[in-house]
C-alpha atoms as a PDB file:
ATOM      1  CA  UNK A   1     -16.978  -7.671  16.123  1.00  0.00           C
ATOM      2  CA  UNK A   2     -17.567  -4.417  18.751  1.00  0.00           C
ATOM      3  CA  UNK A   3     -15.640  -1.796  17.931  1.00  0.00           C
ATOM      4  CA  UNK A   4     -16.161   1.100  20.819  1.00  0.00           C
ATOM      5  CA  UNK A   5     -17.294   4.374  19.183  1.00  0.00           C
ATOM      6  CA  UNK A   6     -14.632   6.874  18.596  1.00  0.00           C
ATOM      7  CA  UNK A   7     -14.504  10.443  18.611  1.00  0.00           C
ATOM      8  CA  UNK A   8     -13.284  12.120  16.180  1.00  0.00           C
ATOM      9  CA  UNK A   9     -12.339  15.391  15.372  1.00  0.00           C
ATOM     10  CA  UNK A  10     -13.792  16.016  12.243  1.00  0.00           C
ATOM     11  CA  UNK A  11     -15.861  14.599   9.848  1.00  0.00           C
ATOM     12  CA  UNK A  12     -12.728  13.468   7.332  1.00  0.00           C
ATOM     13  CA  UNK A  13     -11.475  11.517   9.757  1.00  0.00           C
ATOM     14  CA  UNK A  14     -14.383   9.340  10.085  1.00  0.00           C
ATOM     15  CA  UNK A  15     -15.153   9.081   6.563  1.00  0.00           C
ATOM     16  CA  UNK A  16     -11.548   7.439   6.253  1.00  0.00           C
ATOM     17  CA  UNK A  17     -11.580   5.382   9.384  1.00  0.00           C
ATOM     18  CA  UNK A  18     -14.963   4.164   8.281  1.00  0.00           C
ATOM     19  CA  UNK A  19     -13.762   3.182   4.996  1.00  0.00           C
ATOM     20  CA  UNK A  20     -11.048   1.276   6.402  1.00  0.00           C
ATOM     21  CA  UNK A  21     -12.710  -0.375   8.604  1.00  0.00           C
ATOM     22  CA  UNK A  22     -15.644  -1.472   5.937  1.00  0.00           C
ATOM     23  CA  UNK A  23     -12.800  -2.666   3.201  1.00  0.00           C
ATOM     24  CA  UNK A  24     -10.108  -4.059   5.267  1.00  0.00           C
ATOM     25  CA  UNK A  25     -12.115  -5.528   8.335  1.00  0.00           C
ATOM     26  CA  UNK A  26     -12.646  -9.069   6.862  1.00  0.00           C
ATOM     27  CA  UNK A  27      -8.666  -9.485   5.578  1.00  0.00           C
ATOM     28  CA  UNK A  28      -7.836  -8.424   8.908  1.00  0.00           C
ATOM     29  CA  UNK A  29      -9.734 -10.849  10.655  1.00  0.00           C
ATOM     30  CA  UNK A  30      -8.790 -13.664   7.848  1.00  0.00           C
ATOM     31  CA  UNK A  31      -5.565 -12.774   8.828  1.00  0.00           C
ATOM     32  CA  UNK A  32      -5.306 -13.083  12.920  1.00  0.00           C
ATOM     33  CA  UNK A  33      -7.236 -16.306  12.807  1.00  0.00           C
ATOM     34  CA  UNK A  34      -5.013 -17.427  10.761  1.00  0.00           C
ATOM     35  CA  UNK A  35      -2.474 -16.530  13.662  1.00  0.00           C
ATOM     36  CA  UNK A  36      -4.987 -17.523  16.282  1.00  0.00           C
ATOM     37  CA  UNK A  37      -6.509 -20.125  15.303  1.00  0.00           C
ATOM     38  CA  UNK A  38      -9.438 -18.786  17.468  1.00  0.00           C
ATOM     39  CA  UNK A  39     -12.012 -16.594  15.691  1.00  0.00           C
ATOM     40  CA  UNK A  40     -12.870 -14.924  19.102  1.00  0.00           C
ATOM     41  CA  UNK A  41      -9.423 -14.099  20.142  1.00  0.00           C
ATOM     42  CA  UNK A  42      -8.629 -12.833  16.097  1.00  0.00           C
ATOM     43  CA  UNK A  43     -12.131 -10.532  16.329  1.00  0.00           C
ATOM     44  CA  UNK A  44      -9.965  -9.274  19.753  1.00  0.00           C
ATOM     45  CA  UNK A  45      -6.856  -8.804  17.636  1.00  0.00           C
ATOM     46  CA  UNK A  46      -9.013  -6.803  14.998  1.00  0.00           C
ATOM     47  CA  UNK A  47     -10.399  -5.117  17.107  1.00  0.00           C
ATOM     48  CA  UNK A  48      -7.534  -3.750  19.046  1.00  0.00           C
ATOM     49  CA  UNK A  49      -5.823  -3.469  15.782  1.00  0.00           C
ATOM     50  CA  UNK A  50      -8.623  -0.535  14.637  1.00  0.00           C
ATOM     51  CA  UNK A  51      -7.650   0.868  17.925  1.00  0.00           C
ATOM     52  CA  UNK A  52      -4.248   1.418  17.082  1.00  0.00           C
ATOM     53  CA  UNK A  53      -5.213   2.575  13.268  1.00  0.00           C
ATOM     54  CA  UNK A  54      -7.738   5.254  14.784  1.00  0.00           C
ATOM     55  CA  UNK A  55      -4.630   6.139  16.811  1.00  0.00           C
ATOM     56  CA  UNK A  56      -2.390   6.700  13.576  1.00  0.00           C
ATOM     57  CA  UNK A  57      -4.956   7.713  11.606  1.00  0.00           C
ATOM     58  CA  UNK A  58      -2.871  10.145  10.844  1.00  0.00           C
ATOM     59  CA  UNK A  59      -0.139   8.365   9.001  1.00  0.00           C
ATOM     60  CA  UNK A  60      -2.594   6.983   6.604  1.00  0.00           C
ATOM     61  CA  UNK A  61      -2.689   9.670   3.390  1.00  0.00           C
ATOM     62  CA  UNK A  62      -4.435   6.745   0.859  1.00  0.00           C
ATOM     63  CA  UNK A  63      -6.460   4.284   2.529  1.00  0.00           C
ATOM     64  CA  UNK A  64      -5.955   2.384  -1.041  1.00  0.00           C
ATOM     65  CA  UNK A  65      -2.529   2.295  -1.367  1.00  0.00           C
ATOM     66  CA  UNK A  66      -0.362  -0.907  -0.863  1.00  0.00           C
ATOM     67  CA  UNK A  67       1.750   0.926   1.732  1.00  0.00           C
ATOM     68  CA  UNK A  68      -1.890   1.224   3.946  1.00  0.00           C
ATOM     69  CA  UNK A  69      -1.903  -2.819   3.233  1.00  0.00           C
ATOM     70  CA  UNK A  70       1.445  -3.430   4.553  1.00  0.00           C
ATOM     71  CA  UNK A  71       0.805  -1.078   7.656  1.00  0.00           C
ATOM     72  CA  UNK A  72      -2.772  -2.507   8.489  1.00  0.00           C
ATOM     73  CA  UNK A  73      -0.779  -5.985   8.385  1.00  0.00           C
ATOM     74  CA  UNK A  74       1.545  -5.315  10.540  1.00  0.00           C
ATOM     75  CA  UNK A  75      -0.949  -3.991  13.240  1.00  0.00           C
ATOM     76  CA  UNK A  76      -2.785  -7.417  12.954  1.00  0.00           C
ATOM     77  CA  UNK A  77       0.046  -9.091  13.168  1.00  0.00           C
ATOM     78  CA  UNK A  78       1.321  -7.914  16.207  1.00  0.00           C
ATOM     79  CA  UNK A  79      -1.573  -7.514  18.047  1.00  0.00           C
ATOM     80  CA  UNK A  80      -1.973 -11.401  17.275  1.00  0.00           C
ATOM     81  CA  UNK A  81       0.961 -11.919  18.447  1.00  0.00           C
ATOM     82  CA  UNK A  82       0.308  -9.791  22.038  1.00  0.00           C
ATOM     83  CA  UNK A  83      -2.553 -12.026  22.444  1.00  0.00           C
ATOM     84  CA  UNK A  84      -0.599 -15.243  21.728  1.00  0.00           C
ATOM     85  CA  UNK A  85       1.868 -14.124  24.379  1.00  0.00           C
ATOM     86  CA  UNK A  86      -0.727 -12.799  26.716  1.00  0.00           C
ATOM     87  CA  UNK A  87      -2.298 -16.249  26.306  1.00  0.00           C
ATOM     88  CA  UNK A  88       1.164 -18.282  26.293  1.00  0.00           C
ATOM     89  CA  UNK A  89       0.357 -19.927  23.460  1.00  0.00           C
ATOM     90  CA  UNK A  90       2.930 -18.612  21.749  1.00  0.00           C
ATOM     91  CA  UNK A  91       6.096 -20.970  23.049  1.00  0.00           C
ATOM     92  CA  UNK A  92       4.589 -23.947  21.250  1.00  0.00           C
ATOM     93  CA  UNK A  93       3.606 -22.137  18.528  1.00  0.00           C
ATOM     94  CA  UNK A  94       5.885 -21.339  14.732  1.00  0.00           C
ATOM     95  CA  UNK A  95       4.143 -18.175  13.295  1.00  0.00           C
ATOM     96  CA  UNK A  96       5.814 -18.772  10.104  1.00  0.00           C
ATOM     97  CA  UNK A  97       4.469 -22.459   9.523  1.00  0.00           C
ATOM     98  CA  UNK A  98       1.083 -21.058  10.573  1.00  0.00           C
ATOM     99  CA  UNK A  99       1.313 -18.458   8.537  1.00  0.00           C
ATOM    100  CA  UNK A 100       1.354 -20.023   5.496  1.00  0.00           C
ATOM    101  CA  UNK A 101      -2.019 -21.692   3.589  1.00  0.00           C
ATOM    102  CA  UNK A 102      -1.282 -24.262   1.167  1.00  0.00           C
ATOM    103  CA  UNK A 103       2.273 -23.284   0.407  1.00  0.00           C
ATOM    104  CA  UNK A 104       1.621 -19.775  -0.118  1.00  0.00           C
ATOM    105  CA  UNK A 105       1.585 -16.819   2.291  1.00  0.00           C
ATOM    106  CA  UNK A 106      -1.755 -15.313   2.240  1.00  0.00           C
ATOM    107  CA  UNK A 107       0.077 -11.458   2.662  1.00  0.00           C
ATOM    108  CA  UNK A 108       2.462 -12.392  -0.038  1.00  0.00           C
ATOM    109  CA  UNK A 109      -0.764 -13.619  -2.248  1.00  0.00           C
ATOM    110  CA  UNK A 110      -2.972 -10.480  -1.546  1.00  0.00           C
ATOM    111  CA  UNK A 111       0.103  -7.608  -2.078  1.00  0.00           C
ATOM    112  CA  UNK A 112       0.840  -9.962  -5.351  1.00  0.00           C
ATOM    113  CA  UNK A 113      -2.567 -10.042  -6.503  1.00  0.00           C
ATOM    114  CA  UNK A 114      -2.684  -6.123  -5.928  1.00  0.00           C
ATOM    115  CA  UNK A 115       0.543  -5.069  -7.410  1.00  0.00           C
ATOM    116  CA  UNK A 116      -0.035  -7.315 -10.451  1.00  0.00           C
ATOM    117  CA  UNK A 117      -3.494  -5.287 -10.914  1.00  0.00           C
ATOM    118  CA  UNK A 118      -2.301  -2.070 -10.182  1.00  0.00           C
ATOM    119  CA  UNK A 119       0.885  -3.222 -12.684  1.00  0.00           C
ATOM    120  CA  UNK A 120      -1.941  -3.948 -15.834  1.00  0.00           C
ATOM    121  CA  UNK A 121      -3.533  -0.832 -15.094  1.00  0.00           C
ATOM    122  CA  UNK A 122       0.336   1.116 -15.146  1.00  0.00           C
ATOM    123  CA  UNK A 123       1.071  -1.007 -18.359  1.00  0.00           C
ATOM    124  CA  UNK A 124      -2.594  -0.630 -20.382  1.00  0.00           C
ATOM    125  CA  UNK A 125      -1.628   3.431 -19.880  1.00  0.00           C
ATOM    126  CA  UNK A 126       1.308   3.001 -21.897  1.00  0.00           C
ATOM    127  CA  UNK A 127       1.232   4.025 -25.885  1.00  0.00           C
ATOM    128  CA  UNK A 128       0.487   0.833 -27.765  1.00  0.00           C
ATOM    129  CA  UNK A 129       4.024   0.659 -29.412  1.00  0.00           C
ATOM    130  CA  UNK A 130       5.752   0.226 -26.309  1.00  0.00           C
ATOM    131  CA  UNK A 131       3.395  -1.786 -24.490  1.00  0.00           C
ATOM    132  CA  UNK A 132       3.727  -4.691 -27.428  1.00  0.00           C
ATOM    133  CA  UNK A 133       7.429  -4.904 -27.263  1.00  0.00           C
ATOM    134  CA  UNK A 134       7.090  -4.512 -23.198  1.00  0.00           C
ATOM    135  CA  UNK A 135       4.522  -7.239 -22.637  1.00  0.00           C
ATOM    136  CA  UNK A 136       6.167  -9.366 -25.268  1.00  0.00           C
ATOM    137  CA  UNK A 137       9.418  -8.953 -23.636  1.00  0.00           C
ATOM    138  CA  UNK A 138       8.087  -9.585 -19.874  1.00  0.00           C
ATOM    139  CA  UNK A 139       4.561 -11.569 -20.313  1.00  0.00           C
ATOM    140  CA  UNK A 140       5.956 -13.866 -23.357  1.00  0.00           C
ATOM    141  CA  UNK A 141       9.693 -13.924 -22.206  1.00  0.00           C
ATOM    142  CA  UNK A 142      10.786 -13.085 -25.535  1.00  0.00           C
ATOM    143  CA  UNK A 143      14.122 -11.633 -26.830  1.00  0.00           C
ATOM    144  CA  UNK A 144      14.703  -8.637 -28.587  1.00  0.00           C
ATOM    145  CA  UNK A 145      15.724 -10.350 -31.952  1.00  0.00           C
ATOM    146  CA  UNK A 146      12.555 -12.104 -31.592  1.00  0.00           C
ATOM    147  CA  UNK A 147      10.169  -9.096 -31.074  1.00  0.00           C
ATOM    148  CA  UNK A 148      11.961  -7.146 -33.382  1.00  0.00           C
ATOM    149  CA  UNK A 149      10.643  -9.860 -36.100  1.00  0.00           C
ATOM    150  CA  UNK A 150       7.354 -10.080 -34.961  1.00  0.00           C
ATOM    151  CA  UNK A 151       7.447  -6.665 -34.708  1.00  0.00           C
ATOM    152  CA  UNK A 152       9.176  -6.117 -38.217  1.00  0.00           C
ATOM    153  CA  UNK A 153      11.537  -3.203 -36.432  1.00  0.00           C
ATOM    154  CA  UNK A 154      15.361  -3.242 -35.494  1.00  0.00           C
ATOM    155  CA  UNK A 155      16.359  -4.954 -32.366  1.00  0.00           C
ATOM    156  CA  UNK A 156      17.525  -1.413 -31.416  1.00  0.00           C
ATOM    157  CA  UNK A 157      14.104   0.027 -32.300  1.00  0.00           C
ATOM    158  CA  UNK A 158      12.732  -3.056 -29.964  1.00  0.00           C
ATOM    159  CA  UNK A 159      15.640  -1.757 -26.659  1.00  0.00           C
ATOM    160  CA  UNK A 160      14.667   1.925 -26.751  1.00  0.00           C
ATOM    161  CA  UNK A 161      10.850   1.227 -27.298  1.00  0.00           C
ATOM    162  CA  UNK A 162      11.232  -1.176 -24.027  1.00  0.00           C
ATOM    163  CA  UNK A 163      14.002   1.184 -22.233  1.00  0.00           C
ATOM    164  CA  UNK A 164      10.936   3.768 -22.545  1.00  0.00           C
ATOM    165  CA  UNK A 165       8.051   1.662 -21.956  1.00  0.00           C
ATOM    166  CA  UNK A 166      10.405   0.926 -18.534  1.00  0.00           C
ATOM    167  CA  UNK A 167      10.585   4.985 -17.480  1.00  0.00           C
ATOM    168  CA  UNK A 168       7.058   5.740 -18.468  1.00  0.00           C
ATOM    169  CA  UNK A 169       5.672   3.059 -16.039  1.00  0.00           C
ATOM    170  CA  UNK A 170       8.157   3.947 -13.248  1.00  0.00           C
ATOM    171  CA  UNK A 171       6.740   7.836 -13.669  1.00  0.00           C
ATOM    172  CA  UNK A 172       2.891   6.137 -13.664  1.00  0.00           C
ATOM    173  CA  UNK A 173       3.964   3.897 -10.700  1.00  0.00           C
ATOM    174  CA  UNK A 174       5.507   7.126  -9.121  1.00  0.00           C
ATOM    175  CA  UNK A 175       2.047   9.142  -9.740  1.00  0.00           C
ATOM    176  CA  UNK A 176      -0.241   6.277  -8.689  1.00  0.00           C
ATOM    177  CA  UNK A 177       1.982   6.343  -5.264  1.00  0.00           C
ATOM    178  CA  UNK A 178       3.254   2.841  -5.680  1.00  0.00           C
ATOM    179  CA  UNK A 179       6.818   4.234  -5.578  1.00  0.00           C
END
């Protein structure tokens, strides 16, 4: 895949732009041929895609953060869809059915796989009392009355521990910039 050298301003700017490039590159590309079905014309897509990032470089504070995901996915996405229509492909074509990879959306499946990560990581940081009664409530679908035995505590003891656990992890999620 050429990408033309770009100039940039300072040396921060490259640094991000080069770690972009080197960690999203390949989900990029997974994701135009998948709108392509042409690996040249998707390594066109990406490419023109990184064109358009190095152009709103700007709007990109973490290059980690779900919300860079979601922006890097649209780019590809549209710039797919430029060179469908440039191509007039696109009549013919349903971007939705093509979209999808054995029943599941392959955006839907990567954000999932990341939030539920980032979500362990939010819940592991939580004080052990209310992390049992959370994950025993959410993972294990139990009900209070039922955590409140295994937990030998009130059913009240079990709704404020999990009323808590719920605040502390929307302060983490806040402070990790997922909110």
């Amino acid at each position: 895949m050429l990408i033309v050298f770009l100039a940039f301003p300072d040396e921060r700017g490259k640094s991000k732009f080069d770690y972009i490039y080197e960690k999203y590159k390949k989900l990029l590309l997974h994701k135009a041929n998948a709108i392509l079905h042409d690996y040249h014309l998707a390594e066109d897509a990406v490419s023109e895609a990184f064109m358009r990032v190095y152009k709103n470089l700007h709007k990109i504070d973490d290059p980690d953060s779900n919300r860079t995901i979601s922006f890097l996915d649209v780019i590809v996405k549209n710039t797919s869809l430029d060179i469908l229509k440039k191509n007039r492909i696109y009549a013919d074509y349903d971007i939705y059915e093509n979209d999808m990879q054995d029943g599941r959306d392959f955006e839907e499946e990567v954000v999932s796989e990341i939030v539920t990560e980032g979500m362990l990581k939010i819940v592991d940081k939580l004080k052990d009392e209310l992390k049992e009664c959370f994950l025993l409530m959410y993972a294990h679908n139990l009900s209070h009355k039922e955590i409140g035995r295994i937990l030998h505590i009130s059913e009240s003891a079990v709704s404020v521990r999990i009323h808590r656990a719920k605040k502390k992890i929307i302060e983490l999620l806040k402070a990790e910039g997922y909110i």
